[in-house]
Protein backbone atom coordinates (compact mmCIF):
# COMPACT_ATOMS: atom_id res chain seq x y z
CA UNK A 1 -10.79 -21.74 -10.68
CA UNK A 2 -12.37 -19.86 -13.32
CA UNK A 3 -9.88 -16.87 -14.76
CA UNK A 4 -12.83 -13.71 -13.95
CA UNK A 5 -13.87 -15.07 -10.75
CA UNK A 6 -9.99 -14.95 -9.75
CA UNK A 7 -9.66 -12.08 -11.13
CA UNK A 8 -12.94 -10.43 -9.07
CA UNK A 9 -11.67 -12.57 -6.13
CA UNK A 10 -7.90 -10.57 -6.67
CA UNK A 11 -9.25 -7.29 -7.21
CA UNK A 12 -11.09 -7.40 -3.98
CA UNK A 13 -8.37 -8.51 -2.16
CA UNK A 14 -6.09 -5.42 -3.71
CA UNK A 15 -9.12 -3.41 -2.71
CA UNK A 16 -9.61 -4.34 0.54
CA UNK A 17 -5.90 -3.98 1.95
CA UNK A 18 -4.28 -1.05 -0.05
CA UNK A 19 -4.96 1.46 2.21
CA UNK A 20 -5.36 -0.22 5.42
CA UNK A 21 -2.50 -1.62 7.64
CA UNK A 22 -2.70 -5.25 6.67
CA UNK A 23 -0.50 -5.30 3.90
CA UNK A 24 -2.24 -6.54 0.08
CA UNK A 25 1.36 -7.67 -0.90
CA UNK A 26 1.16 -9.94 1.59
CA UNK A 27 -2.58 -10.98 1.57
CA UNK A 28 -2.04 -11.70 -2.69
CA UNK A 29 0.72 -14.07 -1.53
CA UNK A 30 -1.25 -15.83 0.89
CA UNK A 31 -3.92 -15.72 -2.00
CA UNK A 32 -2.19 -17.43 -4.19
CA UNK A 33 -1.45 -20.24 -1.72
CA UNK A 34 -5.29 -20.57 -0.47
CA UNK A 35 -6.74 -20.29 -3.69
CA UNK A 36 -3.99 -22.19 -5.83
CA UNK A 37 -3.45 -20.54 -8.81
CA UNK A 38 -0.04 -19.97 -10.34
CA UNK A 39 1.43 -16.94 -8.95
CA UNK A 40 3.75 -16.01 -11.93
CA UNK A 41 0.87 -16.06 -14.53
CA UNK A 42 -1.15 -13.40 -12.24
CA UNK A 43 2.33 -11.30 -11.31
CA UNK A 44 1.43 -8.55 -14.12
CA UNK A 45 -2.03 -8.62 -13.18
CA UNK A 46 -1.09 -8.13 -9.41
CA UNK A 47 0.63 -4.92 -10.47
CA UNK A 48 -1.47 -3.03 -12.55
CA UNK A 49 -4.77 -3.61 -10.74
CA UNK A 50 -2.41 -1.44 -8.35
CA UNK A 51 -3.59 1.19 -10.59
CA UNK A 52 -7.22 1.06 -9.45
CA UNK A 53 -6.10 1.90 -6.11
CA UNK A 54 -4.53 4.22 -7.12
CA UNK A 55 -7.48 6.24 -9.36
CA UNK A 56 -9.53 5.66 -6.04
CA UNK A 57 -6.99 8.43 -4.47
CA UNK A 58 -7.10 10.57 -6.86
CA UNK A 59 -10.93 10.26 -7.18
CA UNK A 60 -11.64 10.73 -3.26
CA UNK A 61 -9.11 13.86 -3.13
CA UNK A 62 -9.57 15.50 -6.58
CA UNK A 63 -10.12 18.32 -4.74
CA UNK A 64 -6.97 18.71 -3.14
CA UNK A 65 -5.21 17.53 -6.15
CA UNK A 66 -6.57 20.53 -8.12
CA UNK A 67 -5.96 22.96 -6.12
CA UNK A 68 -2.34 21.79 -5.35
CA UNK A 69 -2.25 21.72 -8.97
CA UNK A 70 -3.39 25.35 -9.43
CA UNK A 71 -1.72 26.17 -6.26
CA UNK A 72 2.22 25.07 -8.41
CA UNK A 73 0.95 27.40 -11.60
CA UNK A 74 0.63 30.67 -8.97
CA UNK A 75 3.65 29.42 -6.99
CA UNK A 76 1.63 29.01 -3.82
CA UNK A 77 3.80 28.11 -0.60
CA UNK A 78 1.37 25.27 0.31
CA UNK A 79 1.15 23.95 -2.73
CA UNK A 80 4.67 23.74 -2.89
CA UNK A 81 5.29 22.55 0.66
CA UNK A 82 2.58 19.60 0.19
CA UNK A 83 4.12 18.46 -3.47
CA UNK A 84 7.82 19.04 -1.73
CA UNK A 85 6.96 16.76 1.31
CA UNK A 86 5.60 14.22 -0.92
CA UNK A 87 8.67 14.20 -2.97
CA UNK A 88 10.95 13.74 -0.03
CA UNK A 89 9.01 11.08 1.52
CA UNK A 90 8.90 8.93 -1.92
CA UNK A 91 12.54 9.21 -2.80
CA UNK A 92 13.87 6.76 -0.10
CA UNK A 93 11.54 4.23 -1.61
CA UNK A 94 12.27 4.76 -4.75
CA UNK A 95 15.99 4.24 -4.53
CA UNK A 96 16.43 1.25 -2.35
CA UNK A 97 13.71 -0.28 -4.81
CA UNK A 98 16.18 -0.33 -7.83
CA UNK A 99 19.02 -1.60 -5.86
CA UNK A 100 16.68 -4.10 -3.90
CA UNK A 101 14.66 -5.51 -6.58
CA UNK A 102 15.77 -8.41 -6.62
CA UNK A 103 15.96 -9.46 -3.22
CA UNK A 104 12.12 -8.29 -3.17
CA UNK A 105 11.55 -10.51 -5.66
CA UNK A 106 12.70 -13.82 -3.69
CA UNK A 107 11.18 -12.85 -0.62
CA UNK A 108 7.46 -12.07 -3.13
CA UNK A 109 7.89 -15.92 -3.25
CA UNK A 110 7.49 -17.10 0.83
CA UNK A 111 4.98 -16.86 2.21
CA UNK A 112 6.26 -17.33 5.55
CA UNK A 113 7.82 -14.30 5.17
CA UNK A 114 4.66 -12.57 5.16
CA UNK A 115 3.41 -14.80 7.83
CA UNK A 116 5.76 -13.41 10.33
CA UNK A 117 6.23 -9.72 9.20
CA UNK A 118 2.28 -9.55 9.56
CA UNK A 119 2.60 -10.79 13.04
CA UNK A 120 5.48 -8.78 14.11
CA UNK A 121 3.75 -5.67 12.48
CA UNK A 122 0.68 -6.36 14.48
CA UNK A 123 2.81 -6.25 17.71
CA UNK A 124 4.77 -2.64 16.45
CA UNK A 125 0.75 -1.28 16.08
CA UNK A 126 0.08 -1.90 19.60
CA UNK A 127 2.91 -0.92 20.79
CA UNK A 128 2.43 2.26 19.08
CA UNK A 129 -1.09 2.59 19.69
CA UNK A 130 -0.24 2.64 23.43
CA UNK A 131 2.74 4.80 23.81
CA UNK A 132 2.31 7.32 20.32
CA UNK A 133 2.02 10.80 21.46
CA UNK A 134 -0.11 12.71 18.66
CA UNK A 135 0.47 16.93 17.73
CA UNK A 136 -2.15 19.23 17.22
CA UNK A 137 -4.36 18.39 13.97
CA UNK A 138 -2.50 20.12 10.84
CA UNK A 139 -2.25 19.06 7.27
CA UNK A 140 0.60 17.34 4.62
CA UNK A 141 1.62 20.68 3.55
CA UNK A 142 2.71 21.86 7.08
CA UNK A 143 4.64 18.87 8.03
CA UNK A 144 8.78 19.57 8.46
CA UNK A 145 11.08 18.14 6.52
CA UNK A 146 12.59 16.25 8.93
CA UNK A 147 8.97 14.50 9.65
CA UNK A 148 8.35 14.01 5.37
CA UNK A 149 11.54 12.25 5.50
CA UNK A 150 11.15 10.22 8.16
CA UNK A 151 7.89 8.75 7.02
CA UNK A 152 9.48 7.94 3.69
CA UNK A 153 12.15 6.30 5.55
CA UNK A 154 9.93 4.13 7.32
CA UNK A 155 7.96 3.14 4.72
CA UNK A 156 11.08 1.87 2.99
CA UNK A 157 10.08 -1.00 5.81
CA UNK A 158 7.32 -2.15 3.70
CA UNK A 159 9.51 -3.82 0.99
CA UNK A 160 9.47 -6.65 3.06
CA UNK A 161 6.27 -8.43 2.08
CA UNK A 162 3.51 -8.50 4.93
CA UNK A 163 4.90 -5.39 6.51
CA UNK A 164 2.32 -2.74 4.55
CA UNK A 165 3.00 0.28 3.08
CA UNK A 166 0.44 1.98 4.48
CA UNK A 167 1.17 0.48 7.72
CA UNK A 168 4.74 1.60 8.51
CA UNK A 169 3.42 5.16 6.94
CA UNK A 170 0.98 5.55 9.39
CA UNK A 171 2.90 4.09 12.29
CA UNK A 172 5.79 5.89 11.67
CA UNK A 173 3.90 9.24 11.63
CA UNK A 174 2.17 8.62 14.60
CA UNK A 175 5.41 7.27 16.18
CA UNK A 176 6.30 11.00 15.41
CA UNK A 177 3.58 12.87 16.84
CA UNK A 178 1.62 13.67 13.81
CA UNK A 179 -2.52 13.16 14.42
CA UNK A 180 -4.33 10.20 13.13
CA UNK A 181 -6.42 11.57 10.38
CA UNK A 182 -3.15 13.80 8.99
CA UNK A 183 -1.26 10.48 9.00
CA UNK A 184 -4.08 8.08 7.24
CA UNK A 185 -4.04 11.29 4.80
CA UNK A 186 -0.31 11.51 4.07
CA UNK A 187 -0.28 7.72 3.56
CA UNK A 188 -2.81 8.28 0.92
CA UNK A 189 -1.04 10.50 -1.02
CA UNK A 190 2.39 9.14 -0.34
CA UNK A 191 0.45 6.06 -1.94
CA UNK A 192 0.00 7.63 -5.70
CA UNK A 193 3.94 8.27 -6.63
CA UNK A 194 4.71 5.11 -4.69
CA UNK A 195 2.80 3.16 -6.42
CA UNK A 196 2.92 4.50 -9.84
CA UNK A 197 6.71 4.53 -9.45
CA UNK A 198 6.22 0.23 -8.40
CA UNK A 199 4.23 -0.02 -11.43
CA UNK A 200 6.27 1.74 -13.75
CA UNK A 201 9.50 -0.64 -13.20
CA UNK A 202 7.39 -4.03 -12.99
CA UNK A 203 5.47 -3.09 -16.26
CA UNK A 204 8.71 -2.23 -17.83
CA UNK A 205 10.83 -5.63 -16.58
CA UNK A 206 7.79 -7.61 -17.62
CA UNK A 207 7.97 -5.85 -21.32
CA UNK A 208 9.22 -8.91 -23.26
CA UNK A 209 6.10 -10.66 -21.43
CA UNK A 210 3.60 -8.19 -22.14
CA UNK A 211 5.24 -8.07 -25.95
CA UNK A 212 4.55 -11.58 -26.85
CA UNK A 213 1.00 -12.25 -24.67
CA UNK A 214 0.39 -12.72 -20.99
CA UNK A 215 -0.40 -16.71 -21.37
CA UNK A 216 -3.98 -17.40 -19.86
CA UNK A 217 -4.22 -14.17 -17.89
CA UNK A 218 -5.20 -11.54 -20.53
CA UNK A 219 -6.14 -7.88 -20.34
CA UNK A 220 -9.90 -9.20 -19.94
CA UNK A 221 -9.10 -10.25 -16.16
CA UNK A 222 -6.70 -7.17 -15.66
CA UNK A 223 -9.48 -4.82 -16.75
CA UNK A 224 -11.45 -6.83 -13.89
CA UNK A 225 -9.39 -6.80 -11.22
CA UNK A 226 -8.72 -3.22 -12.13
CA UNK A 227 -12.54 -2.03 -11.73
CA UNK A 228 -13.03 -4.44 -8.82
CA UNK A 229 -9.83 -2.75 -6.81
CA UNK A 230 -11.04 0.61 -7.87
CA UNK A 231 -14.44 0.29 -6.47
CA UNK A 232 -13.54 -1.39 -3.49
CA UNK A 233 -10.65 0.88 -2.53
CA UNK A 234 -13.12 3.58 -2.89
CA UNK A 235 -15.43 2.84 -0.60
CA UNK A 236 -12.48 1.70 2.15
CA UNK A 237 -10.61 4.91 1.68
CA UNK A 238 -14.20 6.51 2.82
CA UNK A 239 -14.59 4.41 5.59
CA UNK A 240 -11.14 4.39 6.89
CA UNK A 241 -10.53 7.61 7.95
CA UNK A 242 -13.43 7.67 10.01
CA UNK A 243 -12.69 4.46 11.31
CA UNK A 244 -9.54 4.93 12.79
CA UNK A 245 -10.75 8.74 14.20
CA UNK A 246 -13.65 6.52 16.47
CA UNK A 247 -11.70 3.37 16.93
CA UNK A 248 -7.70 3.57 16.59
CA UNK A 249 -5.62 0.74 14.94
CA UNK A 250 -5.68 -1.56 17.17
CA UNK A 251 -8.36 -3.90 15.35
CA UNK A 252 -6.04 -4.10 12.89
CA UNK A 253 -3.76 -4.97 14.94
CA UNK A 254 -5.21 -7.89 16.17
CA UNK A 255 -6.21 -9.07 12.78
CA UNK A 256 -3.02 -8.84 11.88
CA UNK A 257 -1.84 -11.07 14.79
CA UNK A 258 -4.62 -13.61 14.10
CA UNK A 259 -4.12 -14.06 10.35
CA UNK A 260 -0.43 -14.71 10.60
CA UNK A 261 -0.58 -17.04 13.48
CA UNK A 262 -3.04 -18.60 11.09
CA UNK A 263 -0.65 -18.37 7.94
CA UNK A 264 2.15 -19.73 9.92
CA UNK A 265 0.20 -22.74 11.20
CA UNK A 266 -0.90 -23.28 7.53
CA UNK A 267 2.06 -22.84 5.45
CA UNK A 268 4.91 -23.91 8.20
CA UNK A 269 5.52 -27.19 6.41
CA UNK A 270 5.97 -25.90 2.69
């Protein structure tokens, strides 16, 4: 397959499931299997388009993220509280990351792995969906402690490939009573250190690579994939939210449940 339409194909992809409980780990494994192309040439590529999910945040809240910014210069309590709950819900992630990496790694490579966690996630949504108890609407900066935490705790769930980040974010906080839209928005923003903090180590274990040329996948395709994730994450984060406020996760759900039935009957014998 021709290297840009991959990398359009890719970005898409990264677009589509960032943000939405399907898991794009998982769905650029299964990629990779459907489509054919070698996984290890596109790894650095599958990172950094990360990026343009990530600028599609910041774009859709710059708002908030400028006035939590102003909000730390004056010392304001809800400033602090919303940067403080953020911290405490990244932290878990970003510990057992460095002394999991490589055990991510090898299960990156199966993609019955994914298979299965996308099946068993679909399950945990329903089962959530059904018995979840939400709070009062509210906002990131007035969540406890104890709630930041737990959220970053669950989300540690979603080094397993398949099992989304945004997934077991959301799930988790509705698991805990916080309301729909408050939950879609923490995951958001829980997304941006995440992610940055993902990128940060891959880029930097990949720096002999990226020293002496990526092979056949050059910075052309990454700038691609990058624009193509951007714009598509934009216009999902938009949709999302409003979404889930009519319909629930359910959908999802089911998607989930279909698409690794589907995986498993596909990839059982490799």
């Amino acid at each position: 397959m021709d290297l840009t339409l991959t990398a359009i194909l890719l970005g898409i992809v990264e677009g589509l499931t960032e943000f939405i409980p399907v898991s794009s780990t998982g769905h650029l494994i299964l990629a990779s299997e459907v489509f054919g192309y070698d996984a290890k040439q596109w790894a650095v590529f599958n990172v950094v388009i990360q990026l343009g999910a990530i600028l599609a945040v910041v774009v859709q809240y710059w708002r908030t993220f400028w006035a939590v910014g102003f909000g730390l210069l004056r010392l304001d309590p809800m400033s602090i509280a919303f940067v403080r709950n953020l911290l405490v819900a990244f932290l878990p992630s970003a510990v057992l990351g460095l002394l999991l990496k490589d055990y991510i790694d090898i299960m990156l490579g199966s993609p019955m792995v994914v298979a299965w966690a996308l099946i068993a996630g679909g399950i945990a949504i329903l089962v959530i969906e059904r018995y979840a108890r939400e709070g009062s609407a509210s906002g990131v900066a007035q969540l406890p402690v104890s709630q930041a935490l737990g959220v970053g705790l669950v989300q540690c769930l979603s080094m397993v490939p398949g099992v989304s980040r945004s997934g077991a974010t959301i799930m988790g906080a509705l698991a805990m009573g916080i309301e729909r839209r408050t939950a879609a928005e923490f995951s958001f923003f829980l997304a941006v250190p995440t992610m940055l903090g993902a990128t940060t180590l891959e880029l930097w274990d990949s720096r002999a690579e990226l020293a002496s040329g990526m092979g056949p996948v050059g910075w052309s395709e990454i700038a691609v994939g990058f624009t193509v994730a951007f714009l598509v994450a934009l216009v999902v984060i938009r949709a999302f939210v409003a979404f889930v406020s009519r319909s629930g996760f359910a959908p999802f759900a089911w998607y989930r449940i279909g698409a690794g039935l589907l995986a498993v009957a596909l990839f059982s014998t490799h």
